[in-house]
C-alpha atoms as a PDB file:
ATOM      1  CA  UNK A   1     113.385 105.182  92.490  1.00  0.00           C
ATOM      2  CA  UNK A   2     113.492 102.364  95.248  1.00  0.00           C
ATOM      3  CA  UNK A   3     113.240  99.120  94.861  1.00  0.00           C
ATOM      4  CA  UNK A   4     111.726  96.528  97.505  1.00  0.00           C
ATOM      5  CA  UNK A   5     112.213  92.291  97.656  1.00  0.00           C
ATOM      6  CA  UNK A   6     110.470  90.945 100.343  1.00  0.00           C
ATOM      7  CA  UNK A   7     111.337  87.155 101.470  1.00  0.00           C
ATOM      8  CA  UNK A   8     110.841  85.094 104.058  1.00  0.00           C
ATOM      9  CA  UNK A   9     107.351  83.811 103.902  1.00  0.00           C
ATOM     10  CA  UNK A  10     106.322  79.862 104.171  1.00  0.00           C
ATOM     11  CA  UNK A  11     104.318  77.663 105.138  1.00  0.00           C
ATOM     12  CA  UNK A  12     103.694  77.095 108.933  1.00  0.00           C
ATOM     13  CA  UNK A  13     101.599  75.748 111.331  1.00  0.00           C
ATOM     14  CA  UNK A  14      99.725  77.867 113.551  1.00  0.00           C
ATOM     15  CA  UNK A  15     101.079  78.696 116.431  1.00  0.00           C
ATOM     16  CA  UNK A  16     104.743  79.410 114.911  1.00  0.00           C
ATOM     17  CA  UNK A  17     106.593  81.956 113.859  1.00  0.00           C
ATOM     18  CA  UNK A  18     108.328  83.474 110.613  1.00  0.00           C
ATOM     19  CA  UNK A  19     110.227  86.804 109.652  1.00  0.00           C
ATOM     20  CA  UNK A  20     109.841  88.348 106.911  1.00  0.00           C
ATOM     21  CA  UNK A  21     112.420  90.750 105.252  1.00  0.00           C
ATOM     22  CA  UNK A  22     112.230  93.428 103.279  1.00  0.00           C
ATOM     23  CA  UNK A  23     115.569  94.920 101.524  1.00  0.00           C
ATOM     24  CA  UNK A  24     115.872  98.218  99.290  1.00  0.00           C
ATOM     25  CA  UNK A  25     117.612  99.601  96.706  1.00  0.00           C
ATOM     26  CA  UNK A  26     117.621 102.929  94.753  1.00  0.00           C
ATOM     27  CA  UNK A  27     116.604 106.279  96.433  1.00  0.00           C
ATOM     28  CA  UNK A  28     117.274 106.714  99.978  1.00  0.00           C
ATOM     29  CA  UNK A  29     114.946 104.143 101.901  1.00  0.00           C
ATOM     30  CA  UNK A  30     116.124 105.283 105.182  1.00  0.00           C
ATOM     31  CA  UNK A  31     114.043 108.090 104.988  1.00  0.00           C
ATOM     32  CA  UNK A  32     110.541 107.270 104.516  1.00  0.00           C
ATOM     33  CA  UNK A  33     108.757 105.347 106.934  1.00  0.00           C
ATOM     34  CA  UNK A  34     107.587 101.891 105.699  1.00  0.00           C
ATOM     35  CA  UNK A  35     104.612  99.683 106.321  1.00  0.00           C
ATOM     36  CA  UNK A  36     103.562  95.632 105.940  1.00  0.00           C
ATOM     37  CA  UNK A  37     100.653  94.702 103.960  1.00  0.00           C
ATOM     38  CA  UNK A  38      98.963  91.775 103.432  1.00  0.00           C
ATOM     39  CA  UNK A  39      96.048  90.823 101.141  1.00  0.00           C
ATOM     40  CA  UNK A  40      94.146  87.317 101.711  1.00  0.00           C
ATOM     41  CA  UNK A  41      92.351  85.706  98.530  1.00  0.00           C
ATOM     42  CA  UNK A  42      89.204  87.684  97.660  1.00  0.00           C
ATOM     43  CA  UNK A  43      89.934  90.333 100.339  1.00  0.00           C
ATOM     44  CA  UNK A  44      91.299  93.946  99.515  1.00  0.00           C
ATOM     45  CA  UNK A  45      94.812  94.670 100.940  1.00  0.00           C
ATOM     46  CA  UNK A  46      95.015  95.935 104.295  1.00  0.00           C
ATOM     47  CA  UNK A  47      97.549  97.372 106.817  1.00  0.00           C
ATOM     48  CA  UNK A  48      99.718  94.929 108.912  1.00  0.00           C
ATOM     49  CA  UNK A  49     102.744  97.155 110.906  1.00  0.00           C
ATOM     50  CA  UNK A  50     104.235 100.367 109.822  1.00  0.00           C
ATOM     51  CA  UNK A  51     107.404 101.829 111.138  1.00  0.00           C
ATOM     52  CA  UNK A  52     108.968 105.441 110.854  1.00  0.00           C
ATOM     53  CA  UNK A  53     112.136 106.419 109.103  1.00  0.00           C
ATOM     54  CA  UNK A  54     113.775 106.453 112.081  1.00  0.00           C
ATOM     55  CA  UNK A  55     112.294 103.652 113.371  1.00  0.00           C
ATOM     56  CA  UNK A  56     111.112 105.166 116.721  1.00  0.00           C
ATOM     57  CA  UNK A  57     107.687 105.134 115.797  1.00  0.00           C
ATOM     58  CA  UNK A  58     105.460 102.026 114.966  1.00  0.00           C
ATOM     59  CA  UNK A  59     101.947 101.125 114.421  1.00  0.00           C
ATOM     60  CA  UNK A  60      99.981  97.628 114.431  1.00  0.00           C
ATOM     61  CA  UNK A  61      96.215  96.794 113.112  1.00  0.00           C
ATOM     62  CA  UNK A  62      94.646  95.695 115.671  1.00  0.00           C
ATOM     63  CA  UNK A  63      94.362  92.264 114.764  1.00  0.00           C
ATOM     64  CA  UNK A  64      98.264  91.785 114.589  1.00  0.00           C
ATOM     65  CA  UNK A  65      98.921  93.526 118.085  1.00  0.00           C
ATOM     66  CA  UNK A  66     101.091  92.277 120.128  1.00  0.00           C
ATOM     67  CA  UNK A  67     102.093  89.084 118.004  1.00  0.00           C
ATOM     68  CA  UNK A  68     103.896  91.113 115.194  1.00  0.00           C
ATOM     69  CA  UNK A  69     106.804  93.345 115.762  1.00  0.00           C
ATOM     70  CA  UNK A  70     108.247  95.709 113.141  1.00  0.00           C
ATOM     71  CA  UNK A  71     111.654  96.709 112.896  1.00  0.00           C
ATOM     72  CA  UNK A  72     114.437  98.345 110.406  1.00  0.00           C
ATOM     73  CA  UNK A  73     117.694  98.251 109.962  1.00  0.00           C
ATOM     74  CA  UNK A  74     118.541 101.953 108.263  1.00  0.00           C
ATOM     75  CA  UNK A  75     122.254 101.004 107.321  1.00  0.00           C
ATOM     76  CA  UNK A  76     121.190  97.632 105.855  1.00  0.00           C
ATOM     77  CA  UNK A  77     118.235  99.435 103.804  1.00  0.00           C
ATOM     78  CA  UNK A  78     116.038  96.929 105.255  1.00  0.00           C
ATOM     79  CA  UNK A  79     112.370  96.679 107.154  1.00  0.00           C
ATOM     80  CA  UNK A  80     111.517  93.514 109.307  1.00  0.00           C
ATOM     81  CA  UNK A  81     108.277  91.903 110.193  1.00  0.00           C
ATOM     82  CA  UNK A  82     108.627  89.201 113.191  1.00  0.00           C
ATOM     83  CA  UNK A  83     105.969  86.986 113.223  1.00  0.00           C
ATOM     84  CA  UNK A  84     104.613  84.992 116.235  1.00  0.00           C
ATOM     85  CA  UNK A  85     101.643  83.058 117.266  1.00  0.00           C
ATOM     86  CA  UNK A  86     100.312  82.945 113.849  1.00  0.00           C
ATOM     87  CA  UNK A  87      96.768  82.288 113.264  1.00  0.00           C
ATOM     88  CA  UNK A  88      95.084  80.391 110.202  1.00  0.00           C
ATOM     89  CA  UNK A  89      93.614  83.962 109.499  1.00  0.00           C
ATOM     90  CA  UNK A  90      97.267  85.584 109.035  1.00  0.00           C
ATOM     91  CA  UNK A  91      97.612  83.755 106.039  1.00  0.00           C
ATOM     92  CA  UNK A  92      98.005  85.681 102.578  1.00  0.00           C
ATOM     93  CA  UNK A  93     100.084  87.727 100.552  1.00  0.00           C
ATOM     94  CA  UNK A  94     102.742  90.065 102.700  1.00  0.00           C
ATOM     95  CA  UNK A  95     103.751  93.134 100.895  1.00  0.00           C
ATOM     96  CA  UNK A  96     106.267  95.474 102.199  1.00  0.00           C
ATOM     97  CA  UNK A  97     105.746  99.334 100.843  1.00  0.00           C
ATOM     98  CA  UNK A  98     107.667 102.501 101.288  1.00  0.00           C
ATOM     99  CA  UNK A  99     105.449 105.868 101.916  1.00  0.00           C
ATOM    100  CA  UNK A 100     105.700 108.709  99.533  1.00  0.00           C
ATOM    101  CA  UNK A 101     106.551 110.606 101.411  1.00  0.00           C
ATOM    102  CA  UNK A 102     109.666 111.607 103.327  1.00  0.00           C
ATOM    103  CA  UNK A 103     110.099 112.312 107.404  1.00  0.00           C
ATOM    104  CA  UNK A 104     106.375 111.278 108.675  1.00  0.00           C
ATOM    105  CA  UNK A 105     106.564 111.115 112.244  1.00  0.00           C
ATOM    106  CA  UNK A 106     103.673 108.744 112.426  1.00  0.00           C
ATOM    107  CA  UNK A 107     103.341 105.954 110.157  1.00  0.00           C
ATOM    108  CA  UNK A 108     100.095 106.047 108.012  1.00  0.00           C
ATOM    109  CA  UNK A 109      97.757 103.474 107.482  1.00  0.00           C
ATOM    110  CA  UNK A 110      96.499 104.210 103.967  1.00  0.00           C
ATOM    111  CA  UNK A 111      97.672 102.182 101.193  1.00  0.00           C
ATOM    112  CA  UNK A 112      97.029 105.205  98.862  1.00  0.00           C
ATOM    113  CA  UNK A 113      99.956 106.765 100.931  1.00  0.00           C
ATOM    114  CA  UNK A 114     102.603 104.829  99.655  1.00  0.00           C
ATOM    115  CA  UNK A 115     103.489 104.452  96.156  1.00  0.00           C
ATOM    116  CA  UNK A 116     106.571 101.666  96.112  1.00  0.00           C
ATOM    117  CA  UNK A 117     105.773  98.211  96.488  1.00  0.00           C
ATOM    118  CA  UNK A 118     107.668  94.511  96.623  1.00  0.00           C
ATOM    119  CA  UNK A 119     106.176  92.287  94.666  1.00  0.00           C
ATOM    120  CA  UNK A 120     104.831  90.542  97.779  1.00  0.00           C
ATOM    121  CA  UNK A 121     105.756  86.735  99.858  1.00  0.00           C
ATOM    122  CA  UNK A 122     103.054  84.316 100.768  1.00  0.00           C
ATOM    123  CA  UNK A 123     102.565  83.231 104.513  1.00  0.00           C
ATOM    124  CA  UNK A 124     100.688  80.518 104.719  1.00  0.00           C
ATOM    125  CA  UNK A 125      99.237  79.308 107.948  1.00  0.00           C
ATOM    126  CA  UNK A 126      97.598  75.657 108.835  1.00  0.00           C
ATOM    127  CA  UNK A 127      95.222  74.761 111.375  1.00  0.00           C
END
């Protein structure tokens, strides 16, 4: 079974940047794609940035495209989420999830799809 730690989050002001991390241990991480979540108080989680195992192939919402960039680093068992021109609405609880399962050549959008979790870092971001 893998196990995820996330870090990285803060507090910022809007306009910045952060990077969040996201380092694994257990089964073999490397190949399952991975995706960034993030759930704002009274809101249901939704999907941030996924990346395939290979790391070829990525994926943005809409509302994170072209200020977030995902990456991984397969020999450090780690996923990456660069953060830039933040927004007041970016703020909430990041969660960094591995899919279920193994190869996808797409990453998938649908929490339901993955089934290991971190237990999440808070980005918070001031007007």
């Amino acid at each position: 079974q893998v196990h995820l730690v996330e870090s990285g989050g803060g507090l910022v002001q809007a306009g910045g940047s952060l990077r969040l991390s996201c380092a694994a241990s257990g089964r073999t991480f490397s190949l399952y794609a991975a995706g960034w979540f993030r759930q704002a108080p009274g809101k249901e989680r939704e999907f941030v940035a996924g990346i395939t195992w290979i790391g070829t192939g990525t994926y943005y919402a809409d509302s994170v495209k072209g200020r977030f960039t995902v990456s991984r680093d397969n020999p450090k068992n780690s996923v990456y989420l660069q953060m830039n021109s933040l927004k007041p609405e970016d703020t909430g609880v990041y969660y960094c999830a591995a899919d279920r399962l193994s190869g996808r050549v797409v990453p998938t959008t649908t929490t339901s799809d993955y089934n290991v979790w971190g237990q999440g870092t808070q980005v918070t971001v001031s007007s």
